[in-house]
Protein backbone atom coordinates (compact mmCIF):
# COMPACT_ATOMS: atom_id res chain seq x y z
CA UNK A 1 13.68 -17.48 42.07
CA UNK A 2 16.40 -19.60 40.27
CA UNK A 3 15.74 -23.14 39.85
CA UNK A 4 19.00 -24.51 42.21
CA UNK A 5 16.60 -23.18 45.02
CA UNK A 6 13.87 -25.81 43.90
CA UNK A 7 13.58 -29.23 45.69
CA UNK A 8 15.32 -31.85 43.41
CA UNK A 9 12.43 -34.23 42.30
CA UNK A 10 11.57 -36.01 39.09
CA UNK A 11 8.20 -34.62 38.96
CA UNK A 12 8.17 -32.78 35.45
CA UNK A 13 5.72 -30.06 34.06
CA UNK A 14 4.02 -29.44 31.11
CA UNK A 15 2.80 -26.42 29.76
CA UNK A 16 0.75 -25.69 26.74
CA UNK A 17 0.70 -22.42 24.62
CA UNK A 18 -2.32 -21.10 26.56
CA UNK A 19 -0.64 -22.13 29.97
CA UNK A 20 2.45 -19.37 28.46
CA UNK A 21 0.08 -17.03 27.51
CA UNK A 22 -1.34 -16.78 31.10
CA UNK A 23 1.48 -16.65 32.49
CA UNK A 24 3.49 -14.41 30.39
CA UNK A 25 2.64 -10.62 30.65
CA UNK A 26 4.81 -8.73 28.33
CA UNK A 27 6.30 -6.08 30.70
CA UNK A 28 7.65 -8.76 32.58
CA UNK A 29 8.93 -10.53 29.56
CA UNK A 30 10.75 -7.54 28.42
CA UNK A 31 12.45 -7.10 31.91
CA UNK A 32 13.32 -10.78 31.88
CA UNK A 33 15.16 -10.12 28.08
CA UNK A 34 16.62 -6.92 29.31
CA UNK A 35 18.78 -9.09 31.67
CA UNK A 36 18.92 -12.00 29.24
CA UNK A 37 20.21 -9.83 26.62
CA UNK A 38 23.25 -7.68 28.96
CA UNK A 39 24.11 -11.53 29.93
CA UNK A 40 26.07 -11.70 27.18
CA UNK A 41 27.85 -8.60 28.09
CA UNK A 42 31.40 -10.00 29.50
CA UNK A 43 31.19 -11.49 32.58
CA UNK A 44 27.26 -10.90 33.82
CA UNK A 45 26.26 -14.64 33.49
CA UNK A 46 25.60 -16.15 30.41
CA UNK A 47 26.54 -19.17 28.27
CA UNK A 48 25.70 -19.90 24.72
CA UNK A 49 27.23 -22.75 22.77
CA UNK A 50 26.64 -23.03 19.47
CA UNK A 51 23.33 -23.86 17.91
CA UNK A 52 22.64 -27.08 15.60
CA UNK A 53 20.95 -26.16 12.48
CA UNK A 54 19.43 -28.85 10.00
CA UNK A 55 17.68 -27.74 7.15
CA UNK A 56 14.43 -29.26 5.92
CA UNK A 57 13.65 -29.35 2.33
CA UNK A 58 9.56 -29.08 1.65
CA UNK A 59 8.18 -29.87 -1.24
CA UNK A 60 8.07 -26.78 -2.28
CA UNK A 61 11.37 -26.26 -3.78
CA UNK A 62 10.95 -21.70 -2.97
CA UNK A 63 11.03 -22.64 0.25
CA UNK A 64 14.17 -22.56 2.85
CA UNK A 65 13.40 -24.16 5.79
CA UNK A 66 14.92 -24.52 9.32
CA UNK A 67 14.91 -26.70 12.50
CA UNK A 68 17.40 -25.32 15.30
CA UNK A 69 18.46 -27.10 18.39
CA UNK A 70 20.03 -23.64 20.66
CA UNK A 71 21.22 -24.30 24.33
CA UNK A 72 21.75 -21.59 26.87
CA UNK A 73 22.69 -21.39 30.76
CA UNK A 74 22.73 -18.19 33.17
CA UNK A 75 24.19 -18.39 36.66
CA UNK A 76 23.68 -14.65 38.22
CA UNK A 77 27.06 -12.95 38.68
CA UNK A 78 28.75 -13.88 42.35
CA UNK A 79 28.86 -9.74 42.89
CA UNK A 80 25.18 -9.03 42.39
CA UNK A 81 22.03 -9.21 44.46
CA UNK A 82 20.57 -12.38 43.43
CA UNK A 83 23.72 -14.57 42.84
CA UNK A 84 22.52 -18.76 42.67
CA UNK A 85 20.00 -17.17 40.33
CA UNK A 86 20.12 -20.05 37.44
CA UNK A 87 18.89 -21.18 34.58
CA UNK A 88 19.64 -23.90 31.80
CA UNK A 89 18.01 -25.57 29.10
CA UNK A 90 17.37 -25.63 25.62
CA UNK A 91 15.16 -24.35 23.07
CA UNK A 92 13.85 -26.61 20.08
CA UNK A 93 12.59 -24.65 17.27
CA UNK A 94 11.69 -24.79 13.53
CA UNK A 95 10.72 -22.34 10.74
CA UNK A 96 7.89 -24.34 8.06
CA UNK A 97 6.77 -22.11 5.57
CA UNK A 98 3.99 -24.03 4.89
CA UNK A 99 2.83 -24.65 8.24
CA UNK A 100 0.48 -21.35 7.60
CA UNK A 101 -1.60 -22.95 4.74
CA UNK A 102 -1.87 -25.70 7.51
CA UNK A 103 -3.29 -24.02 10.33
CA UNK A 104 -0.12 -24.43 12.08
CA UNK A 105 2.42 -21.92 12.89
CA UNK A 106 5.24 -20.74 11.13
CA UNK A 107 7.95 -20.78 13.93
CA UNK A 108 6.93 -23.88 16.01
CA UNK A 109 8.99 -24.21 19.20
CA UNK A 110 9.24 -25.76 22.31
CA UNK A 111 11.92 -25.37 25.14
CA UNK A 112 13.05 -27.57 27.91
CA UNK A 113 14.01 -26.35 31.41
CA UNK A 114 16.38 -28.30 32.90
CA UNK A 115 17.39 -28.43 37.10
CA UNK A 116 21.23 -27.50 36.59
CA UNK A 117 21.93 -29.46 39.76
CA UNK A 118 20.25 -32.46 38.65
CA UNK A 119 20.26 -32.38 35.35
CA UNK A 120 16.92 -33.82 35.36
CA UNK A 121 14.19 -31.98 32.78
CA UNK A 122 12.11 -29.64 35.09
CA UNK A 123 9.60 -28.69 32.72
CA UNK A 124 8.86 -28.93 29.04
CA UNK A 125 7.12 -25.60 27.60
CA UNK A 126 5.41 -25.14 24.26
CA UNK A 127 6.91 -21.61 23.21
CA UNK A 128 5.43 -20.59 19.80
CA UNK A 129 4.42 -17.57 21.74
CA UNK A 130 6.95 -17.07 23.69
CA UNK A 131 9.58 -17.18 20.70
CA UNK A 132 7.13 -14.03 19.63
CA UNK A 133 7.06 -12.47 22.65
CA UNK A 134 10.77 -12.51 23.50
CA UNK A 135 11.86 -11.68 19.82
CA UNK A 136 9.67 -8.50 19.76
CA UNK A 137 10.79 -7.75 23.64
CA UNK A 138 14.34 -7.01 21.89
CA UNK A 139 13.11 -4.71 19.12
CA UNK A 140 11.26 -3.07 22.02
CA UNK A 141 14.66 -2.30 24.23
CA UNK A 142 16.14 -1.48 20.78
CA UNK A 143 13.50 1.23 20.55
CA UNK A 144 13.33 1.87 23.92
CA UNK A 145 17.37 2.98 23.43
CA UNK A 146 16.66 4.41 20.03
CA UNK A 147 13.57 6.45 19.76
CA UNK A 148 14.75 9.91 21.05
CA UNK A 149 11.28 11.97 20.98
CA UNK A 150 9.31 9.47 22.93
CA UNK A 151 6.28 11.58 23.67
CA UNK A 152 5.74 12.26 19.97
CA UNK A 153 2.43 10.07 18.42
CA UNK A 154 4.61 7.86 16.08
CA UNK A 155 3.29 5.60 13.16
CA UNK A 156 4.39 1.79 13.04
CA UNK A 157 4.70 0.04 9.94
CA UNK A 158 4.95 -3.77 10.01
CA UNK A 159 5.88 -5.94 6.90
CA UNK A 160 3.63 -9.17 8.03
CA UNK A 161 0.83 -10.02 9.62
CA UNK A 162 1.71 -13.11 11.62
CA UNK A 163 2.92 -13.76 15.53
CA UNK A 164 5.44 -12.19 15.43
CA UNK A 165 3.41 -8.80 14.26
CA UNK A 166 0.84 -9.49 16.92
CA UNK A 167 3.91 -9.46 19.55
CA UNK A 168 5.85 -6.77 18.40
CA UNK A 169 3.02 -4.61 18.01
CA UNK A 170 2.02 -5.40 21.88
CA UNK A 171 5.69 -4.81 22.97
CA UNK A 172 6.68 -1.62 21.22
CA UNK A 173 3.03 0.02 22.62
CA UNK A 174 4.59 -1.12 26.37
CA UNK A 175 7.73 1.17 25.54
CA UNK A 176 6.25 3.63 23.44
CA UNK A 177 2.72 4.11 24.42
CA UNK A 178 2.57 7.06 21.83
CA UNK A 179 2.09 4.72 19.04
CA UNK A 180 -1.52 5.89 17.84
CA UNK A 181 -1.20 4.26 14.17
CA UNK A 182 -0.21 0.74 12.72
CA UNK A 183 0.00 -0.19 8.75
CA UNK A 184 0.11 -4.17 7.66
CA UNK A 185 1.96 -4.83 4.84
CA UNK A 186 1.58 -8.18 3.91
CA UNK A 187 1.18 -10.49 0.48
CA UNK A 188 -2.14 -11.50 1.54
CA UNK A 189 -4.73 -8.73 2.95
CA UNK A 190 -7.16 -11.72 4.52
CA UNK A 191 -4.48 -12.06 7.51
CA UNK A 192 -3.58 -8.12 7.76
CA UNK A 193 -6.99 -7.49 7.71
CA UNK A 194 -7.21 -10.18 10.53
CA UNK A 195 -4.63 -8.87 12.99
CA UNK A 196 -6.10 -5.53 12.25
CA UNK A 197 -8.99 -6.24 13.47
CA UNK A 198 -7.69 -7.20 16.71
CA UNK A 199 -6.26 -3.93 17.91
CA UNK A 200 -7.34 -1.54 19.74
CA UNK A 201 -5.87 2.04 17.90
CA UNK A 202 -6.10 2.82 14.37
CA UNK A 203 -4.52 0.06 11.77
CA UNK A 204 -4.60 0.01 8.12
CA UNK A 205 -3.67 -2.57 5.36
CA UNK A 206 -1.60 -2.62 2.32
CA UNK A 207 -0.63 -5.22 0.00
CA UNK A 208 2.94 -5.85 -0.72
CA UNK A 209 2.58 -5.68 -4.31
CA UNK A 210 1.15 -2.16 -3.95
CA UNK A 211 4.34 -0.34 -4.31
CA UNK A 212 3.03 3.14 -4.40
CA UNK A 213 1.14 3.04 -1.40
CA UNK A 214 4.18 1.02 0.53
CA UNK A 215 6.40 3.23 -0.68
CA UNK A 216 4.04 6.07 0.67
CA UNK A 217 3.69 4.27 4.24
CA UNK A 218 7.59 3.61 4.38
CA UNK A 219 7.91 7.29 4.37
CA UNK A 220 5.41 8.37 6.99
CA UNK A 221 6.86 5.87 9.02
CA UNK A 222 8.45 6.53 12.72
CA UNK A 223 8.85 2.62 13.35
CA UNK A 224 9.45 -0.09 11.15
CA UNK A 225 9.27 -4.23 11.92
CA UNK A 226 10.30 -6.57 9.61
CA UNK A 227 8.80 -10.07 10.45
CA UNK A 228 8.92 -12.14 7.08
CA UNK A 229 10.96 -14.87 5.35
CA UNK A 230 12.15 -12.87 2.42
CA UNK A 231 15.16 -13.03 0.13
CA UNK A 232 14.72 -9.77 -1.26
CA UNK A 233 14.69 -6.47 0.54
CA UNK A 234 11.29 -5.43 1.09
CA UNK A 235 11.63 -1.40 0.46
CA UNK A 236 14.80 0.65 -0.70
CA UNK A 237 16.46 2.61 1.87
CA UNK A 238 16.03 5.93 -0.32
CA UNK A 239 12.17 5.69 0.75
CA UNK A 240 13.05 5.93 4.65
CA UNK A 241 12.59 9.12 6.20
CA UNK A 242 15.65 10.29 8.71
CA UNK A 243 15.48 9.19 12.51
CA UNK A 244 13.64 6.03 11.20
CA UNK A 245 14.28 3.21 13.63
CA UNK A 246 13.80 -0.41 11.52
CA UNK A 247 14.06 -3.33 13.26
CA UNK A 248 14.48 -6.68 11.54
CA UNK A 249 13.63 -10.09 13.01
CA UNK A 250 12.65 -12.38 10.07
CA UNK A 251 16.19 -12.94 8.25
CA UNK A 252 18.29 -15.48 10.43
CA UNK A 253 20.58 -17.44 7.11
CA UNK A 254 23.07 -15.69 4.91
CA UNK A 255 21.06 -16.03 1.49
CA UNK A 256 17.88 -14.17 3.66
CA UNK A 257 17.41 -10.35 3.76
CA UNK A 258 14.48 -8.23 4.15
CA UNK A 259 16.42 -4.64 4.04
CA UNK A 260 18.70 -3.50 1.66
CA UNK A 261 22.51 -1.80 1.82
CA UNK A 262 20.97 1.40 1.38
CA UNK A 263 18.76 0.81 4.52
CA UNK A 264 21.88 -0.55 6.76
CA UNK A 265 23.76 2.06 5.20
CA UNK A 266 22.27 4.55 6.34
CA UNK A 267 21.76 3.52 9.82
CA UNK A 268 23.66 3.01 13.32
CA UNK A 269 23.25 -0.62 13.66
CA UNK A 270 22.34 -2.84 16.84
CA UNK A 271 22.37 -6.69 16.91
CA UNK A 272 21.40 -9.14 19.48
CA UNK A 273 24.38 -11.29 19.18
CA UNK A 274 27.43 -11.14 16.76
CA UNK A 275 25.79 -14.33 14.66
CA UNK A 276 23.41 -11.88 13.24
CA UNK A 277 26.48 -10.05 11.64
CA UNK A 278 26.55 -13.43 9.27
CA UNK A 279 23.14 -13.00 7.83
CA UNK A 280 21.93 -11.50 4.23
CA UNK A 281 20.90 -8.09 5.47
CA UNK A 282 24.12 -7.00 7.41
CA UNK A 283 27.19 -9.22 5.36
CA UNK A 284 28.22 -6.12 3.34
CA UNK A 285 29.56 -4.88 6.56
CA UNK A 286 32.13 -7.41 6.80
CA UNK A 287 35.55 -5.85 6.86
CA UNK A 288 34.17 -2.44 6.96
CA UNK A 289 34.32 0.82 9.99
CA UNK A 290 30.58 1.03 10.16
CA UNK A 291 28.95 2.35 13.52
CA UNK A 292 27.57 -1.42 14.83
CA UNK A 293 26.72 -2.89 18.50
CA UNK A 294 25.00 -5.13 20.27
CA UNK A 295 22.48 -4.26 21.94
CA UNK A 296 23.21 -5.85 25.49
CA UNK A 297 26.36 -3.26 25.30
CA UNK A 298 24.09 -0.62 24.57
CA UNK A 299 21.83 -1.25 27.28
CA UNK A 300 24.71 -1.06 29.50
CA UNK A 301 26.08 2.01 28.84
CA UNK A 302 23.43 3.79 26.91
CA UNK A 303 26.07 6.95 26.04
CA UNK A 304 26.63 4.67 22.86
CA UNK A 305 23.30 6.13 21.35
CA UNK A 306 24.47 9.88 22.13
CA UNK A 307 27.62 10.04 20.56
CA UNK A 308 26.61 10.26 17.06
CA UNK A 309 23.83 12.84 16.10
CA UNK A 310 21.47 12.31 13.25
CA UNK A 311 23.01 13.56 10.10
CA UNK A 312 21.35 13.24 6.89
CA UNK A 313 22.81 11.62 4.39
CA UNK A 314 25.09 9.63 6.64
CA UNK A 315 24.04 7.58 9.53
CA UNK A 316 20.74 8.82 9.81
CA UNK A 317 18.06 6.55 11.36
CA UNK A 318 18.79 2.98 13.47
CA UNK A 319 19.04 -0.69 12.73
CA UNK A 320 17.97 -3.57 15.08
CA UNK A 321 18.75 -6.94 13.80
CA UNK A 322 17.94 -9.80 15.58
CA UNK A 323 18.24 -14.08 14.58
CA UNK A 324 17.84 -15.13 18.19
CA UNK A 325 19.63 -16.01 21.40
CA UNK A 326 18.80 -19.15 23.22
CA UNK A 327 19.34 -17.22 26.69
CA UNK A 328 16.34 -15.22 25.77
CA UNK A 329 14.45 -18.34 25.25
CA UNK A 330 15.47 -20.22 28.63
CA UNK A 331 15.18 -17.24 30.83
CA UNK A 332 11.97 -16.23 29.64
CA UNK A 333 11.29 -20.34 30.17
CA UNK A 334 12.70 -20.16 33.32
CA UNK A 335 10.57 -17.08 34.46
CA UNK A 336 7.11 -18.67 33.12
CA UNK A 337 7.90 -22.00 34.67
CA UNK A 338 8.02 -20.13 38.20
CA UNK A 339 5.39 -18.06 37.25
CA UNK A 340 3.08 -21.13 36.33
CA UNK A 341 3.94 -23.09 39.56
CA UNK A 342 3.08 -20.08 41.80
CA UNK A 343 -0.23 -19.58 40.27
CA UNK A 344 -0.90 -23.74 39.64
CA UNK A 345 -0.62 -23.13 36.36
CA UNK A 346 0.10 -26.34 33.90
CA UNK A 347 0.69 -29.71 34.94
CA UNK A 348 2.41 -31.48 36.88
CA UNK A 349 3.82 -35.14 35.66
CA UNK A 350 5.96 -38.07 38.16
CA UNK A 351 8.54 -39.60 35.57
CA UNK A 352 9.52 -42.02 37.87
């Protein structure tokens, strides 16, 4: 339902992260980003402005860190089925590295839903999750596009051990159910061990700083997420077997990278918007012929993905990077918000 079909009122809701966690089932959330993502595509609905970054400096000088004010708007297109199908708002959202040490999260967020007729806020959403969630609901389409043998068991490999791990892990299983094995790499094997424990197939840890066994992992591996704050590339592309798909989500600044130029290199590359063309893993391509997209135009017309074959030594596995789109974030809000009032879910608040 789009929110012009709503009955203009001041009343306001208010849902927590457990409220978006009820309500938010991740096949639905990847079908919400599948149409939030081909938005972009010309004319099919949505609007992005820029985003407003400030940067926070912590007291500890290492760290980089971020808070990001992103609006979006979608208004179905006048041609399709569910036309007066809108959705506006804005997405609030910060990256603290020390939040962890804490026991707060790394990538708080929250997003406001606002009645585009009105203009009033409908409903103000805590969306730590749901930043997961969506984020690893694009590296799942990316796979979904990318992985040819489906049926195949396939081995993921995750550098982190965080939300966003816990997400994409849940998201890439909904696309590719033949994911039997998962290996954490993280700095610290307490959290890995933690997530770990959590699944449900078989999972095994490995410390960064192990670079034998890393280096082993990278090259078994069918899937690989990258979900950290790193400067540094995490593994050299030489390691990565062909028809690798990698799909980075942790780099979103120009001085932050967590693949190399071997890796990108080496790959077809897919991004969610063109702003992730500005960041420290894909730069080098600046200027240059190499085989990129976005992955809204890919899910459009899908024959982008068939007319290259794998060739070793060329452009032989895939690259999904992704900093973000603010129409992910206030669709998905959008969806939950409907979700929650249909099911009585949060609460309700009279601002007048």
């Amino acid at each position: 339902r789009g929110s012009m079909n709503r009955t203009l009122s001041r009343n306001m809701m208010l849902l927590s992260e457990t409220d978006v966690r009820r309500c938010l089932k991740m096949k639905d959330c990847i079908e919400i980003n599948r149409k939030a993502l081909t938005s972009l595509v010309d004319d099919q609905g949505g609007i992005v402005p820029t985003r407003l970054g400030l940067q926070y400096q912590s007291r500890d000088a290492s760290s980089e860190d971020w808070t990001l004010f992103k609006p979006a708007a979608y208004q179905s297109p006048r041609d399709s089925n569910t036309f007066n199908t809108v959705a506006m708002g804005m997405k609030l959202v910060s990256v603290r590295s020390n939040n962890p040490s804490r026991g707060l999260p790394l990538v708080p967020a929250t997003i406001l839903v606002t009645n585009p007729e009105s203009g009033i806020v409908d409903a103000v959403l805590s969306a730590t999750y749901l930043t997961g969630a969506r984020t690893a609901c694009g590296s799942a389409l990316s796979a979904e596009l990318c992985v040819k043998d489906k049926e195949k068991p396939h081995h993921l490999v995750i550098f982190g051990a965080g939300l966003q791990a816990e997400c994409h892990i849940d998201a890439l299983r909904c696309v590719l159910p033949s994911i039997n094995r998962v290996t954490i790499v993280n700095r610290s094997r307490d959290r890995a061990e933690k997530l770990a424990a959590l699944l449900t197939l078989a999972a095994d840890v490995v410390e960064r700083s192990d670079r034998d066994i890393v280096r082993e992992k990278v090259q078994e591996a069918d899937l690989i997420v990258t979900c950290t704050n790193s400067t540094t590339p995490l593994f050299p592309g030489s390691w990565l077997s062909p028809k690798t798909h990698i799909m980075g989500v942790g780099s979103f600044t120009p001085t932050m990278q967590e693949v190399d130029e071997t890796t990108v290199n080496r790959s077809r590359v897919f991004m969610d918007t063109p702003e992730a063309a500005l960041v420290g893993d894909l730069k080098h391509l600046k200027g240059t012929k190499h085989p990129i997209f976005t992955i809204g135009t890919a899910l459009l017309n899908s024959e982008q993905c068939k007319e290259a074959e794998f060739t070793t030594g060329t452009t032989d596995c895939t690259f999904y990077k992704s900093v973000g789109t603010a129409i992910q974030d206030v669709m998905t809000g959008a969806m939950v918000v409907n979700l929650a009032r249909e099911h009585n879910v949060g609460q309700e608040f009279n601002m007048d």
